[in-house]
Protein backbone atom coordinates (compact mmCIF):
# COMPACT_ATOMS: atom_id res chain seq x y z
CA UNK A 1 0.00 0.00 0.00
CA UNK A 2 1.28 2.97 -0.55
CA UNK A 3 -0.21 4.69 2.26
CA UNK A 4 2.20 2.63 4.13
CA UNK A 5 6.16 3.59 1.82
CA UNK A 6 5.24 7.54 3.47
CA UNK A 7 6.35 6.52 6.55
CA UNK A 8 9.84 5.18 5.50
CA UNK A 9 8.46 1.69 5.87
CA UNK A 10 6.68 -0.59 3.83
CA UNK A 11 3.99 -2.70 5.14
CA UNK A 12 2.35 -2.95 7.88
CA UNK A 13 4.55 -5.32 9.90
CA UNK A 14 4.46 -6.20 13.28
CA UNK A 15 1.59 -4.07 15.13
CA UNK A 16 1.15 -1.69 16.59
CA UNK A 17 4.51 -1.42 15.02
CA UNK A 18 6.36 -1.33 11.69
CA UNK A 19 9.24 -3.13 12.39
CA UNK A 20 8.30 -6.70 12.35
CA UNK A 21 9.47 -9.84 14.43
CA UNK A 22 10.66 -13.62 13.49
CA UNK A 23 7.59 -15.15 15.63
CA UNK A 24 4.44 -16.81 13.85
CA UNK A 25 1.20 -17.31 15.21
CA UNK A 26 1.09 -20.80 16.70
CA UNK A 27 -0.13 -24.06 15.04
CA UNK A 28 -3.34 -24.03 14.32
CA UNK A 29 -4.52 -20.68 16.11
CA UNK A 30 -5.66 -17.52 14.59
CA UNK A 31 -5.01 -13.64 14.67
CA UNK A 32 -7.56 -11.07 13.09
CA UNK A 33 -7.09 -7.52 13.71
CA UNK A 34 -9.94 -4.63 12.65
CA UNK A 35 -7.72 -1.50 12.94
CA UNK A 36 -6.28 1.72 11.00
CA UNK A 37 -3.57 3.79 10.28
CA UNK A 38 -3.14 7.40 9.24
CA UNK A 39 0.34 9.00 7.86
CA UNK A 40 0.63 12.58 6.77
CA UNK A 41 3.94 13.64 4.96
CA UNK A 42 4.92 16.08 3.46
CA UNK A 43 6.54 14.55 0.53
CA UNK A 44 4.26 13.99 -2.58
CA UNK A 45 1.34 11.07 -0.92
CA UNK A 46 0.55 13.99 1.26
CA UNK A 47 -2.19 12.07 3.86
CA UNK A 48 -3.11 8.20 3.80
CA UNK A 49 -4.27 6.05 5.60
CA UNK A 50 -7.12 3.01 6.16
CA UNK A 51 -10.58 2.94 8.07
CA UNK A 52 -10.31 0.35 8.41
CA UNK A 53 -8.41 -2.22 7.06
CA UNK A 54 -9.03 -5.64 7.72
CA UNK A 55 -5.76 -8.35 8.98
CA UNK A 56 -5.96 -12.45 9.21
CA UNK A 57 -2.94 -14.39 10.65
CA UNK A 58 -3.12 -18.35 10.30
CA UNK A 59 -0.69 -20.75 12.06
CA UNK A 60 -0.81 -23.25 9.14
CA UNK A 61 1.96 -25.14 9.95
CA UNK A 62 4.53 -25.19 13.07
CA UNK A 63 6.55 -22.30 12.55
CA UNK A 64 5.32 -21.10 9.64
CA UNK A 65 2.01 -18.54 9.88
CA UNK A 66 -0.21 -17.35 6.42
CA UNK A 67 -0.99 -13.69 6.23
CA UNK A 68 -3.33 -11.40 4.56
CA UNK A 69 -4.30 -7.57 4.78
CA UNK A 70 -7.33 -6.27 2.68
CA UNK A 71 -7.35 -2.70 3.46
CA UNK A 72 -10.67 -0.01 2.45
CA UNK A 73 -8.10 3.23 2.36
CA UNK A 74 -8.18 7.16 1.94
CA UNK A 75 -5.61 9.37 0.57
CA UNK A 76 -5.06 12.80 -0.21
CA UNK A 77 -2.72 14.16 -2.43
CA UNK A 78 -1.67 17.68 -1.67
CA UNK A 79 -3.91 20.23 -2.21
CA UNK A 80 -5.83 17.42 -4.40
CA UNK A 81 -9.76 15.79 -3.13
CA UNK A 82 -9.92 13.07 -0.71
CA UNK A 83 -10.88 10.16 -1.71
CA UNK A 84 -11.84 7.00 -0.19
CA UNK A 85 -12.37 3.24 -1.55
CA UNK A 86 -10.58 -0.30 -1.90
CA UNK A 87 -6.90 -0.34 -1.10
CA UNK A 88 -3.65 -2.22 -1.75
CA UNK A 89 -3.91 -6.08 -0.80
CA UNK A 90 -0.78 -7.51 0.74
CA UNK A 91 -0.12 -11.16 1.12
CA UNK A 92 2.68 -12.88 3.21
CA UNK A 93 4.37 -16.02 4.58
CA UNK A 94 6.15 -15.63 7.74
CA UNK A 95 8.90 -18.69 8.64
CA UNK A 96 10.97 -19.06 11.63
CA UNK A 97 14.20 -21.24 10.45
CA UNK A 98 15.76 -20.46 14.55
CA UNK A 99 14.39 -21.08 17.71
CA UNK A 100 15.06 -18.50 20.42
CA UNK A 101 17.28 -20.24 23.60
CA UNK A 102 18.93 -18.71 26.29
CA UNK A 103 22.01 -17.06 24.26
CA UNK A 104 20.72 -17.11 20.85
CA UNK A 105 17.67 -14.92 19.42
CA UNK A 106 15.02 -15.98 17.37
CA UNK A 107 15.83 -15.59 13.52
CA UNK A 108 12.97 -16.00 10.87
CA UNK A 109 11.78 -14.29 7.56
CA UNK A 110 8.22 -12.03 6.66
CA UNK A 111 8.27 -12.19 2.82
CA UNK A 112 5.07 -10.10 1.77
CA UNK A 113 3.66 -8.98 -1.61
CA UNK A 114 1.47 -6.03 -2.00
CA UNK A 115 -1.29 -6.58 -5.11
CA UNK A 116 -2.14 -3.02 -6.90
CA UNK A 117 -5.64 -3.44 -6.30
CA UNK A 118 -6.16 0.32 -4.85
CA UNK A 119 -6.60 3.10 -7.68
CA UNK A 120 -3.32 4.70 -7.65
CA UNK A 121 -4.38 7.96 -9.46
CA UNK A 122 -6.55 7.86 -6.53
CA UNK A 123 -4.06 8.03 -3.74
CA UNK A 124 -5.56 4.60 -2.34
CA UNK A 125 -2.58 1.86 -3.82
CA UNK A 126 0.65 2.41 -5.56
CA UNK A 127 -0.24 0.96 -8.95
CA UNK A 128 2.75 -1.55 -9.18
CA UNK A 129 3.23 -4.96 -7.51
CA UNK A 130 5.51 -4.34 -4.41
CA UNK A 131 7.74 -6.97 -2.53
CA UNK A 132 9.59 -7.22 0.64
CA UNK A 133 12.53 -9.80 1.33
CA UNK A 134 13.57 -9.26 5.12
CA UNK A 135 15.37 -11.44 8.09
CA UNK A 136 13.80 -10.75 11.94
CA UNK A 137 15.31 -11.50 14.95
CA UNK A 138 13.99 -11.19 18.52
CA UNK A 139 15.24 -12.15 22.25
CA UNK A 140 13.38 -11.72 25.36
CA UNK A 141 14.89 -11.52 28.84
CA UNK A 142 12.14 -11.80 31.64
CA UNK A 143 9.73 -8.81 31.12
CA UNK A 144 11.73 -7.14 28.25
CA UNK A 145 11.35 -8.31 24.56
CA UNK A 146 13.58 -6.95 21.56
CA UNK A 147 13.47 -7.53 17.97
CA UNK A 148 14.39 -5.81 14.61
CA UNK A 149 16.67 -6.45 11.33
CA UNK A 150 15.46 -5.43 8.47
CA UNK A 151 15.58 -5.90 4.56
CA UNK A 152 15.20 -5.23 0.61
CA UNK A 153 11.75 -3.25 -0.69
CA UNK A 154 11.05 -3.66 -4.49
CA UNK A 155 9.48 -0.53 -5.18
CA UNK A 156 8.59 0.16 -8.93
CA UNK A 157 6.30 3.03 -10.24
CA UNK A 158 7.14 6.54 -11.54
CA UNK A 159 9.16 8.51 -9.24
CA UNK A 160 9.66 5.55 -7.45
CA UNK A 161 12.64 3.76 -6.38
CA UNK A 162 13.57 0.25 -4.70
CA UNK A 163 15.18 1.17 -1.08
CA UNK A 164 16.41 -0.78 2.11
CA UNK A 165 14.10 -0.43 5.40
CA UNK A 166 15.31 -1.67 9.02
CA UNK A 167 13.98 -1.08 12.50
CA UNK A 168 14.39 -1.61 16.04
CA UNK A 169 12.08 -2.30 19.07
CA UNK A 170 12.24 -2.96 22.65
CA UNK A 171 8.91 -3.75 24.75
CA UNK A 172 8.71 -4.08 28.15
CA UNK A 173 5.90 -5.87 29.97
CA UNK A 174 4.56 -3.68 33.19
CA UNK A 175 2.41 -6.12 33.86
CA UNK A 176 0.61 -9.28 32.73
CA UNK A 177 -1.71 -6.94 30.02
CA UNK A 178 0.11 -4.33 29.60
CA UNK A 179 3.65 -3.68 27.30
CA UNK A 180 4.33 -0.25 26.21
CA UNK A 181 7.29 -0.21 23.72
CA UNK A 182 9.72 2.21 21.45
CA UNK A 183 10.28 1.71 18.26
CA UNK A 184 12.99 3.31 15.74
CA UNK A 185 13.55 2.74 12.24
CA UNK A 186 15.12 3.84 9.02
CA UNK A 187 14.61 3.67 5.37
CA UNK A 188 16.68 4.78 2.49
CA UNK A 189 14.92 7.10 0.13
CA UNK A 190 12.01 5.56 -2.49
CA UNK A 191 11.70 8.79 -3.95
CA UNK A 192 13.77 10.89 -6.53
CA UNK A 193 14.64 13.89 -5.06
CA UNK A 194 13.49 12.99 -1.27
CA UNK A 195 16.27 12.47 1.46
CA UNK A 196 16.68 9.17 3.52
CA UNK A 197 14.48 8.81 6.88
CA UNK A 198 14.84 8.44 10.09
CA UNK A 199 11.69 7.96 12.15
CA UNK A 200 10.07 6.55 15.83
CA UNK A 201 6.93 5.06 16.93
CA UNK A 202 5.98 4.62 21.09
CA UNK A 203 2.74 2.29 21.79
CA UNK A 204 1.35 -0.45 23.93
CA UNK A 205 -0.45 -3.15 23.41
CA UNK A 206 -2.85 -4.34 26.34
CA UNK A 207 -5.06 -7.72 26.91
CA UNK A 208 -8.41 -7.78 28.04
CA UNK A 209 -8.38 -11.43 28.28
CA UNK A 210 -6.28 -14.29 26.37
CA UNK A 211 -8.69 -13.23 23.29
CA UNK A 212 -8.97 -10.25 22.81
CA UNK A 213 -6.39 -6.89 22.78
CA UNK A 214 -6.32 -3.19 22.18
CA UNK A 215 -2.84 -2.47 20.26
CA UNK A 216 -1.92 1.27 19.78
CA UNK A 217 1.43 3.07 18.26
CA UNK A 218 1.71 7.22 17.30
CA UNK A 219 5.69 8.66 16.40
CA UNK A 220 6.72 10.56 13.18
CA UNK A 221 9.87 11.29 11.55
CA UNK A 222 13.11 12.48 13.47
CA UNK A 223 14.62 13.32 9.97
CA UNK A 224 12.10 13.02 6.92
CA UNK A 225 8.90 14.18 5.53
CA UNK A 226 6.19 12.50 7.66
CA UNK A 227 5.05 14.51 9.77
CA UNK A 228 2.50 12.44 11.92
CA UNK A 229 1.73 8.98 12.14
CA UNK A 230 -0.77 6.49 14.05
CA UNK A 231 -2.10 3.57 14.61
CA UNK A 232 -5.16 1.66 16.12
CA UNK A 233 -6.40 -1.75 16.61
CA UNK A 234 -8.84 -4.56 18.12
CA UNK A 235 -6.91 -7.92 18.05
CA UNK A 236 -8.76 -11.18 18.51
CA UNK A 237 -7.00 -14.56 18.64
CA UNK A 238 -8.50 -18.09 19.02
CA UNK A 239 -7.21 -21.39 18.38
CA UNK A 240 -8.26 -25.05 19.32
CA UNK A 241 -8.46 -25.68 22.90
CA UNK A 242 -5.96 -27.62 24.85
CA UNK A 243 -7.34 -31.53 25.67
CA UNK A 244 -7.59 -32.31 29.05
CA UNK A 245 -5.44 -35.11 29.75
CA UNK A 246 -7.36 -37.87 31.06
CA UNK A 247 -6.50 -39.17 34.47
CA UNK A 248 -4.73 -42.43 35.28
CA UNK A 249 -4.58 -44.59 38.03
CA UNK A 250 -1.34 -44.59 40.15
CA UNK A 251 1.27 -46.60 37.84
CA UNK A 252 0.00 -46.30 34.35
CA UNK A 253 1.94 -44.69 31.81
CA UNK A 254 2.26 -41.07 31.87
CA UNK A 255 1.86 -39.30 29.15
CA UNK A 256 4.89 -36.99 26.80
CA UNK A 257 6.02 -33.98 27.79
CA UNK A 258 5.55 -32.93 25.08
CA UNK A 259 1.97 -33.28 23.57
CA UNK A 260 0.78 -32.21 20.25
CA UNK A 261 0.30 -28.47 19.84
């Protein structure tokens, strides 16, 4: 989308954040998110953003998750209309190849595609078939969690050029429901003519229960030409339920440690 390239980033990666992490969703469980985001810059998309766009994470296999966005977006070209209507669909595998252990971090890989189905004259897509080819890590240390890397946006169009995006975040869980977190990233230009960018994001995200989540972010650019940027969502995740281990009498076999998941 290319709501999303005005905020020296591409897609929208890990939320309420743009850099993204190596973990999947579990085997077999589910994420879906209802949420938008809003980017105003003052580089030539001039103010984007979705309301709301519509996310769907799948566990399909262990360690591997499916991903889809299909976004209704606005735009606004500067001093152009607004406009509103169908945006950019993007489409992604995510694959962890490492497990996280006590020295080493997590490593895995978010490869997405973004379909031109927004009307680009429009201000609601880019018009060209994007990709994004990065490598995550992430370690966690009691309440604190960091992750980042980074990688390679193809980014054809007029005016457009392909550019290297990375990021850093570290989270810290106050309590059981509630991690705020910091987020900094940078992006070499995809413009002619605009500068590299430098920019930050601080959120939270907070659980109501094991299902269901409020995830927020707001920052802008240190050095760059977006000015403001935000975003907002409901998260619900479900997956099968756990079986409840029948009980056996005193001497029986015991089942493994390590059941199916």
């Amino acid at each position: 989308m290319t709501l999303l390239v005005a905020v020296a980033a591409g897609a929208s990666a890990g939320p309420p954040y743009i850099t993204d992490d190596p973990e999947p969703v579990e085997y077999k469980h589910w994420e879906m998110y209802v949420a938008s985001e809003y980017f105003n810059s003052a580089d030539a998309f001039g103010v984007e953003g979705t309301a709301p766009h519509y996310e769907v994470n799948y566990g399909v296999a262990p360690n591997v998750q499916l991903h889809a966005i299909a976004p209704m977006a606005f735009g606004q070209f500067p001093g152009g209309p607004f406009n509103y209507g169908p945006g950019d669909i993007e489409l992604g595998v995510k694959y962890r190849f490492v497990q996280e252990t006590k020295s080493r971090p997590m490593v895995g890989t978010f490869p997405l595609i973004e379909i031109p189905s927004g009307a680009s004259g429009r201000n609601l897509g880019n018009g060209q078939t994007e990709f994004f080819f990065p490598i995550w890590l992430q370690k966690s240390w009691g309440p604190w969690t960091s992750y980042g890397g980074g990688g390679f946006w193809r980014f054809p169009g007029v005016g457009q050029r392909d550019y290297w995006f990375t990021g850093w975040l570290v989270q810290y869980s106050v309590t059981k429901r509630f991690a705020p977190g910091v987020e900094i990233m940078y992006a070499t230009s995809n413009l002619y003519g605009v500068s590299d960018r430098t920019g930050f994001n601080i959120g939270f995200t907070y659980d109501f229960d094991d299902g269901h989540h409020l995830l927020f972010s707001a920052g802008k650019d240190i050095h760059g030409p977006t000015r403001s940027m935000g975003y907002l969502a409901y998260q619900w995740t479900f997956g099968p339920q756990e079986e409840k281990k029948e009980e056996k009498p005193q001497g029986a076999k015991q089942p493994s440690e390590h059941p199916d998941r």
